[in-house]
PDB file of N, CA and C in Angstrom:
ATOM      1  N   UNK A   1      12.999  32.528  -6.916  1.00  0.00           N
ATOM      2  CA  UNK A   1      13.968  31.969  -5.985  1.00  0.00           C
ATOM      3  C   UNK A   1      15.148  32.929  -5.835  1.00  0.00           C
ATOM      4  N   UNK A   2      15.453  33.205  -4.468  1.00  0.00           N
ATOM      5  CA  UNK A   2      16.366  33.937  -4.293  1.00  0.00           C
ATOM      6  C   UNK A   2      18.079  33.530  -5.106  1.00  0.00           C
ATOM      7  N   UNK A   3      19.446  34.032  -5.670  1.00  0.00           N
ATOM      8  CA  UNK A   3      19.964  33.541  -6.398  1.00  0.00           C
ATOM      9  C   UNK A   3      21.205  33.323  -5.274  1.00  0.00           C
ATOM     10  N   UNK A   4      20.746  33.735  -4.014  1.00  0.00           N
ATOM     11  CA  UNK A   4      21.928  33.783  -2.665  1.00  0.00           C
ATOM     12  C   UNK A   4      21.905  32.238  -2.576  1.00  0.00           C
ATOM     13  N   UNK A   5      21.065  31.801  -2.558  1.00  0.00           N
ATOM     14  CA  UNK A   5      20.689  29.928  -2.557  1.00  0.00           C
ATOM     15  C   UNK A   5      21.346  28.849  -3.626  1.00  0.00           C
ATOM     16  N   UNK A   6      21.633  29.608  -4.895  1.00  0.00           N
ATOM     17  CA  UNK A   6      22.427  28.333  -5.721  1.00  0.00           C
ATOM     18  C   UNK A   6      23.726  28.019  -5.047  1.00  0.00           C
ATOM     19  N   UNK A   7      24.285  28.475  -4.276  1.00  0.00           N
ATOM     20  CA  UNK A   7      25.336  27.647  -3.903  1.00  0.00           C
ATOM     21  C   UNK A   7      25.372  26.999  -2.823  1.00  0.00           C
ATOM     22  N   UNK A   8      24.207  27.437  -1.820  1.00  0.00           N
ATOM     23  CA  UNK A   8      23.945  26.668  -0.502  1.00  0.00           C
ATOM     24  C   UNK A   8      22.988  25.353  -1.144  1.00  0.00           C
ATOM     25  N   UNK A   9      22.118  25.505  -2.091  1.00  0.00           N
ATOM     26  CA  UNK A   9      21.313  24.631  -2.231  1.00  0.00           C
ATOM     27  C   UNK A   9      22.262  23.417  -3.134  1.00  0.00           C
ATOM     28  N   UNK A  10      23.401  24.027  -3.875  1.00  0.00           N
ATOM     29  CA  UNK A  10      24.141  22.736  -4.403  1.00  0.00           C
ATOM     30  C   UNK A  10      25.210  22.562  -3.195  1.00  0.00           C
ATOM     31  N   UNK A  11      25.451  22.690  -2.518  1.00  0.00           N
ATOM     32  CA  UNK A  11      26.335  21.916  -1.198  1.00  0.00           C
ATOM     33  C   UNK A  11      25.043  21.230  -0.363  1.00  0.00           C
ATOM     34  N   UNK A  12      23.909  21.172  -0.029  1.00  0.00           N
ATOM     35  CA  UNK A  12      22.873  20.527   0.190  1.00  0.00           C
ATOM     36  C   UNK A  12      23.144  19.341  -0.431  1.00  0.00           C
ATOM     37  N   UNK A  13      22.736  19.401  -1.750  1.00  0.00           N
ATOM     38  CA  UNK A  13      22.601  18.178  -2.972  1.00  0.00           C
ATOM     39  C   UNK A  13      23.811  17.812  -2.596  1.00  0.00           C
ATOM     40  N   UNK A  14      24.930  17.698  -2.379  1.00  0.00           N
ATOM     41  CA  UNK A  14      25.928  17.530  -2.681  1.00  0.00           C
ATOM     42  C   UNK A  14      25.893  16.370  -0.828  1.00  0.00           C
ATOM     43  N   UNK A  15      25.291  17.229  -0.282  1.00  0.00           N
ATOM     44  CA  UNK A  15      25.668  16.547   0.916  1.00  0.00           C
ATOM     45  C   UNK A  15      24.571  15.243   1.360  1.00  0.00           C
ATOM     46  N   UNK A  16      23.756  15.644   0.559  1.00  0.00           N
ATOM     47  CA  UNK A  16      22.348  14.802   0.611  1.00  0.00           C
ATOM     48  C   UNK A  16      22.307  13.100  -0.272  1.00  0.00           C
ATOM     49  N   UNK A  17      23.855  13.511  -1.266  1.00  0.00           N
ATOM     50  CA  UNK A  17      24.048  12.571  -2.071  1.00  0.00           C
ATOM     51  C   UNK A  17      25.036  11.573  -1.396  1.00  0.00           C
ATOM     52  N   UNK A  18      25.529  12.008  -0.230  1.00  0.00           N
ATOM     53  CA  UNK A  18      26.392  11.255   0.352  1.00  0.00           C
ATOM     54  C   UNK A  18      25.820  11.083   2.079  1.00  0.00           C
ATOM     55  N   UNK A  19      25.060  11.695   2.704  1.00  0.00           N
ATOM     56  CA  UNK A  19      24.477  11.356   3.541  1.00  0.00           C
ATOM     57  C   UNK A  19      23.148  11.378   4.146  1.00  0.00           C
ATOM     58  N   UNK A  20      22.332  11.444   3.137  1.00  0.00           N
ATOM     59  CA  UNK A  20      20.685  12.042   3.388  1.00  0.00           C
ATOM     60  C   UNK A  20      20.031  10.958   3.712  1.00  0.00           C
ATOM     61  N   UNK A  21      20.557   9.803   4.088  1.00  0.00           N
ATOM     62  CA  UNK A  21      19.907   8.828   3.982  1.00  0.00           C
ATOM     63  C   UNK A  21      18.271   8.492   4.120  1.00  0.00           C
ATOM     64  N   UNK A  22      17.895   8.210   5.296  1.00  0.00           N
ATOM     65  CA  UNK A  22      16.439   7.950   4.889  1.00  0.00           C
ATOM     66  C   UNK A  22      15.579   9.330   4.540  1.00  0.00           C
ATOM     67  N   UNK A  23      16.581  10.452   4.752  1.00  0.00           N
ATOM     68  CA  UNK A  23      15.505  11.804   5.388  1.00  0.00           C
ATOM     69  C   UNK A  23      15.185  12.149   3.880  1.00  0.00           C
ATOM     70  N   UNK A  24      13.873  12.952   3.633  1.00  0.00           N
ATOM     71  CA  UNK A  24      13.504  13.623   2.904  1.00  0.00           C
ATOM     72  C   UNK A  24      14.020  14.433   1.788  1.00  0.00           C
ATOM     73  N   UNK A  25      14.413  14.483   0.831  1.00  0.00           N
ATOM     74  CA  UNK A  25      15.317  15.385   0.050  1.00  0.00           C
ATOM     75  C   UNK A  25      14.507  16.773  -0.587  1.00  0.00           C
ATOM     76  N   UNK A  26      14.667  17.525  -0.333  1.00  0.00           N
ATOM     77  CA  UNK A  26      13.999  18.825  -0.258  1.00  0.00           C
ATOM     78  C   UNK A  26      13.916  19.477  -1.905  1.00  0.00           C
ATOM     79  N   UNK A  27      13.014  19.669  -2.440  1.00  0.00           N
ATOM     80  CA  UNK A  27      13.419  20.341  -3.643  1.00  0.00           C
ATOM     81  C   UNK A  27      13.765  21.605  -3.161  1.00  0.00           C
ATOM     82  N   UNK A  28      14.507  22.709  -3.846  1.00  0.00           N
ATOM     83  CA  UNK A  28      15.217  24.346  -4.004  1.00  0.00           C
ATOM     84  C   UNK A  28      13.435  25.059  -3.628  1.00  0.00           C
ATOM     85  N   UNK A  29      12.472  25.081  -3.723  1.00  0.00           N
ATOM     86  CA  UNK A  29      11.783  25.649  -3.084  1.00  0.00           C
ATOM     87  C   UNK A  29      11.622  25.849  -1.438  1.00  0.00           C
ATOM     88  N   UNK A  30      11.351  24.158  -1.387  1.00  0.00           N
ATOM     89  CA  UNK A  30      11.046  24.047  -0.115  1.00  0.00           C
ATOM     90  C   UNK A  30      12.662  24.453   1.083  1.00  0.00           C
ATOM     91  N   UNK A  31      13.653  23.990   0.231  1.00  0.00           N
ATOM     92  CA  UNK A  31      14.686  24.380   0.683  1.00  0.00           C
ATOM     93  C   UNK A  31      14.891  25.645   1.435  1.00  0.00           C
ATOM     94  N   UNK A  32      15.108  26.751   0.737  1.00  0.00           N
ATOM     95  CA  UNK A  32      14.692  27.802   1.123  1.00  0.00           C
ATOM     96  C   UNK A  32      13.560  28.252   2.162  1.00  0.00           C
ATOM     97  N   UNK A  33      12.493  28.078   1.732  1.00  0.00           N
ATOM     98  CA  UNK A  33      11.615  28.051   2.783  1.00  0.00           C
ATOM     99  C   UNK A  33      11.787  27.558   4.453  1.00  0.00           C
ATOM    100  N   UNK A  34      13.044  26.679   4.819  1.00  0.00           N
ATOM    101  CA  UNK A  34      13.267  25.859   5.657  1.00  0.00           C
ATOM    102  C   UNK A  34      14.374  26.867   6.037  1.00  0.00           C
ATOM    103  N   UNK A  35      14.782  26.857   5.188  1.00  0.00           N
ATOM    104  CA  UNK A  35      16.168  27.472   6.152  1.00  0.00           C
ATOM    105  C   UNK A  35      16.008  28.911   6.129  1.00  0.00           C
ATOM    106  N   UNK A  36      14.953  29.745   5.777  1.00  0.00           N
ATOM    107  CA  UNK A  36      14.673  30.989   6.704  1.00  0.00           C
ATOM    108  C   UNK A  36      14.063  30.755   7.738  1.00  0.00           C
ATOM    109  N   UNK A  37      13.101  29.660   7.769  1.00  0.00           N
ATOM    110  CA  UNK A  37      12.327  29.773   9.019  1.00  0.00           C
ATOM    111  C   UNK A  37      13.763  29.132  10.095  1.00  0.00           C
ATOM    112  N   UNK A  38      14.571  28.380   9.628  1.00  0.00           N
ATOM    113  CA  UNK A  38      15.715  28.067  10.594  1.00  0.00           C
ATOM    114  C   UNK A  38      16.053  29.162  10.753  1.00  0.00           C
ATOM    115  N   UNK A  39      16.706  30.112  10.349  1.00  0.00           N
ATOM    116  CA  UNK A  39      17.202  31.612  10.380  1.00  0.00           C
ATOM    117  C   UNK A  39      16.326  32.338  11.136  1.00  0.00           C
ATOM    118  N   UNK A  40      14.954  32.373  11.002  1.00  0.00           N
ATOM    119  CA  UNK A  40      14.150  33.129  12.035  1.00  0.00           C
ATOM    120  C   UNK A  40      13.722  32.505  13.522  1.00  0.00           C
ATOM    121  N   UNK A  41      14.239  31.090  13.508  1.00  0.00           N
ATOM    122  CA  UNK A  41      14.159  30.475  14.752  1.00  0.00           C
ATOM    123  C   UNK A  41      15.556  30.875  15.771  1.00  0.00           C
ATOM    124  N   UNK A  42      16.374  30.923  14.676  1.00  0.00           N
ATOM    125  CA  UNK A  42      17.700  30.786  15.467  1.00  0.00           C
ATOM    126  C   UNK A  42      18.294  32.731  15.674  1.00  0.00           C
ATOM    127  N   UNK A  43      17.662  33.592  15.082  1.00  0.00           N
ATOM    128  CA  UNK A  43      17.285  35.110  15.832  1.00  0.00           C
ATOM    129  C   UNK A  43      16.552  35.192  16.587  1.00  0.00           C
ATOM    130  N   UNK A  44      15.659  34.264  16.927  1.00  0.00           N
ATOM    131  CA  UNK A  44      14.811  34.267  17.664  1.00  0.00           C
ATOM    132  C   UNK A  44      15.082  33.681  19.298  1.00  0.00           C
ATOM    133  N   UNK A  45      16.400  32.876  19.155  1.00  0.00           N
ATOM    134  CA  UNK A  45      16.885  32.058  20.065  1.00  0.00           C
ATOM    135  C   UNK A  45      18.025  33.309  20.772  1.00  0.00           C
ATOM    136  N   UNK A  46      18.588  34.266  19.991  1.00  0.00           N
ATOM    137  CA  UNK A  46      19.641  34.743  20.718  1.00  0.00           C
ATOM    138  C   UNK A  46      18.882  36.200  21.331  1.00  0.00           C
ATOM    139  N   UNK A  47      17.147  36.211  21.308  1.00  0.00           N
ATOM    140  CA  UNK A  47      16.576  37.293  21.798  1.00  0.00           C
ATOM    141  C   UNK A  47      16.117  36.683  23.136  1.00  0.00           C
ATOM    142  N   UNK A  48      15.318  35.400  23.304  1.00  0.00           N
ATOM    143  CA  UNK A  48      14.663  35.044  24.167  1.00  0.00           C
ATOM    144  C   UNK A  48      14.658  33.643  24.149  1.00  0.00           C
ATOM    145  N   UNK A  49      14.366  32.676  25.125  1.00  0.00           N
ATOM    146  CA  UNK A  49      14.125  31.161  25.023  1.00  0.00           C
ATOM    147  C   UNK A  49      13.179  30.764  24.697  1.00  0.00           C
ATOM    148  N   UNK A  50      13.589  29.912  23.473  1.00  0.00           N
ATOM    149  CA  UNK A  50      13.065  29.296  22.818  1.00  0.00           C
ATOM    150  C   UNK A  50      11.933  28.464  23.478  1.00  0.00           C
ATOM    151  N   UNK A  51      10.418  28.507  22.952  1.00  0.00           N
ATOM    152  CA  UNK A  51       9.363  27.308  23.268  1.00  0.00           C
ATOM    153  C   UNK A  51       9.833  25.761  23.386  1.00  0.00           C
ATOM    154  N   UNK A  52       9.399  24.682  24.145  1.00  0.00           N
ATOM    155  CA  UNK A  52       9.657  23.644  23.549  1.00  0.00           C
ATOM    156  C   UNK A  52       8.894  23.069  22.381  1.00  0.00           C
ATOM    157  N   UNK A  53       8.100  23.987  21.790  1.00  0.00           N
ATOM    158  CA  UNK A  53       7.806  23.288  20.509  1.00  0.00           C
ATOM    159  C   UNK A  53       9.126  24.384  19.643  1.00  0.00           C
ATOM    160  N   UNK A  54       9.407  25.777  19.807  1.00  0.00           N
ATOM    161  CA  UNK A  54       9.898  25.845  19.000  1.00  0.00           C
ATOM    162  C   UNK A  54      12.139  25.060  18.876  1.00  0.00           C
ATOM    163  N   UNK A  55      11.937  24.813  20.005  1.00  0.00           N
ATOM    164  CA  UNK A  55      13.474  23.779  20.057  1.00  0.00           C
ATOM    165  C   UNK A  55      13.018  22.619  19.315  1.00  0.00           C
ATOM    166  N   UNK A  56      12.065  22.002  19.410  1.00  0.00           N
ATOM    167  CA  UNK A  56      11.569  20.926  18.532  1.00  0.00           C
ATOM    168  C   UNK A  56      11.843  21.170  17.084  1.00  0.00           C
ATOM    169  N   UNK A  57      11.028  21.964  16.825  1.00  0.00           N
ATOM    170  CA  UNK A  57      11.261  22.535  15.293  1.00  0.00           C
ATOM    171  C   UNK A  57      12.614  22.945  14.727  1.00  0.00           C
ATOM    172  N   UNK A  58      13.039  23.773  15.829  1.00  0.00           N
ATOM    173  CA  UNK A  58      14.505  24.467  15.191  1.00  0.00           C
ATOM    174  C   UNK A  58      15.455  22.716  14.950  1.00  0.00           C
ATOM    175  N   UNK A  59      15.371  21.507  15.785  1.00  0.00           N
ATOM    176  CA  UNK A  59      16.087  20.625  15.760  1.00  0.00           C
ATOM    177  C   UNK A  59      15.449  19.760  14.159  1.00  0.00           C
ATOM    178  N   UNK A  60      14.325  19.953  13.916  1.00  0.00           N
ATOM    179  CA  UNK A  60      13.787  18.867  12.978  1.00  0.00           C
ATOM    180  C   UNK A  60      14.302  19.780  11.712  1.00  0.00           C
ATOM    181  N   UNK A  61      13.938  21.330  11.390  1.00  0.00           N
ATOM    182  CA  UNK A  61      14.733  21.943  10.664  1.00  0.00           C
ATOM    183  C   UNK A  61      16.460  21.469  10.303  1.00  0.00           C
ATOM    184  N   UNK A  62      17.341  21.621  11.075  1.00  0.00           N
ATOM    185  CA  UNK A  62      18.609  21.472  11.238  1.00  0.00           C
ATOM    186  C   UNK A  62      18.669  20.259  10.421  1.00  0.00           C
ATOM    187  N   UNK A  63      17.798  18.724  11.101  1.00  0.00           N
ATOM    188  CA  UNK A  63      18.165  17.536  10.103  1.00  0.00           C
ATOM    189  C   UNK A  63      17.337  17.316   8.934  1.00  0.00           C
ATOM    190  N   UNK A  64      16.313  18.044   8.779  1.00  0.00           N
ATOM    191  CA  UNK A  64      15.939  18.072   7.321  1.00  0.00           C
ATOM    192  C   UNK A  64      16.682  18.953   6.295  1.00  0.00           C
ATOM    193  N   UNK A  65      17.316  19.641   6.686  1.00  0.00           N
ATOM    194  CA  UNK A  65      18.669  21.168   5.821  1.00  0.00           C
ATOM    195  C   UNK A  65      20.307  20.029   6.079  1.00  0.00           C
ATOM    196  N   UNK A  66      19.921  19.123   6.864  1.00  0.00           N
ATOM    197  CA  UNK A  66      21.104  18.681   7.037  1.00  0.00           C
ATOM    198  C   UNK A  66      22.616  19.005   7.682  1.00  0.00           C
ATOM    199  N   UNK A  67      21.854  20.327   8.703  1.00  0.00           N
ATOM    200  CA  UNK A  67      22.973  21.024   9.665  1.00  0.00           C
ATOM    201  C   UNK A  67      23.563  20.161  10.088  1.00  0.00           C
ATOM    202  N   UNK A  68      22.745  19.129  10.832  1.00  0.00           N
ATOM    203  CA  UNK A  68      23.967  18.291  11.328  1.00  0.00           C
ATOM    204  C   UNK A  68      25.109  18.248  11.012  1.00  0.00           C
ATOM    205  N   UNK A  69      24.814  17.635   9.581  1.00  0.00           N
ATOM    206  CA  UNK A  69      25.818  16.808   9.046  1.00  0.00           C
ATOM    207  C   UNK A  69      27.002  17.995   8.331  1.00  0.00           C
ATOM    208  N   UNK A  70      26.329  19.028   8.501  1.00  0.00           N
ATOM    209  CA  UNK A  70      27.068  19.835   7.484  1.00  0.00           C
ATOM    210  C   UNK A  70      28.223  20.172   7.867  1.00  0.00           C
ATOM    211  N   UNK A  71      27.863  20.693   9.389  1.00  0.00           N
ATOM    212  CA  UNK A  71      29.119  21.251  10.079  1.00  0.00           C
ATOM    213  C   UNK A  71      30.701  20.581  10.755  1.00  0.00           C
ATOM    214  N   UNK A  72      30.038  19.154  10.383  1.00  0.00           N
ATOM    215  CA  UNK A  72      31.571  18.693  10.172  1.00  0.00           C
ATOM    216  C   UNK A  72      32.145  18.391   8.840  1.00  0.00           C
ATOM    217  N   UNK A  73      31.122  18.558   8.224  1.00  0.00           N
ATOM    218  CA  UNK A  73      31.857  18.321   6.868  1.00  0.00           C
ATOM    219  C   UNK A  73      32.532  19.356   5.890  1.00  0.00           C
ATOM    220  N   UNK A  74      32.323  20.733   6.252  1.00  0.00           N
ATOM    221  CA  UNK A  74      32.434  21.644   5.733  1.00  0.00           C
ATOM    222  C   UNK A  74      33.687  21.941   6.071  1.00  0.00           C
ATOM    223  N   UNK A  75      33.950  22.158   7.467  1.00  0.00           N
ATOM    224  CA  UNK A  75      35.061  22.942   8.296  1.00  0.00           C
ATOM    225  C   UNK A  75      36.493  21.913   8.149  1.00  0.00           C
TER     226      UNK A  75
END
């Protein structure tokens, strides 16, 4: 496991403990795994337009990582 992730993956937990409600809670593997492929969706978005399967995905990504929620809670 990459060690760039212990602090994104404990603000996850952290955010998952206060709003994850019904969604899935990701173990630190799968975690990771999710949010590169978010990362390679969203380089992928500022080269060319996005598929509608891949806007699908990049959106189901976001609320399983919990972007949503993150970005008001952070800032």
């Amino acid at each position: 496991m990459d060690p760039l992730y212990d602090v994104f993956y404990e603000k996850y937990l952290l955010l998952y403990s206060l709003h994850g409600g019904d969604r899935e809670q990701l173990d630190r593997e799968t975690y990771e795994k999710f949010d590169r492929e978010l990362l390679t969706l969203v380089e992928r978005s500022q080269e060319r337009d996005l598929t509608i399967a891949e806007v699908s995905r990049l959106k189901e990504l976001e609320y399983l990582l919990l972007d949503d929620v993150a970005e008001g809670f952070w800032s």
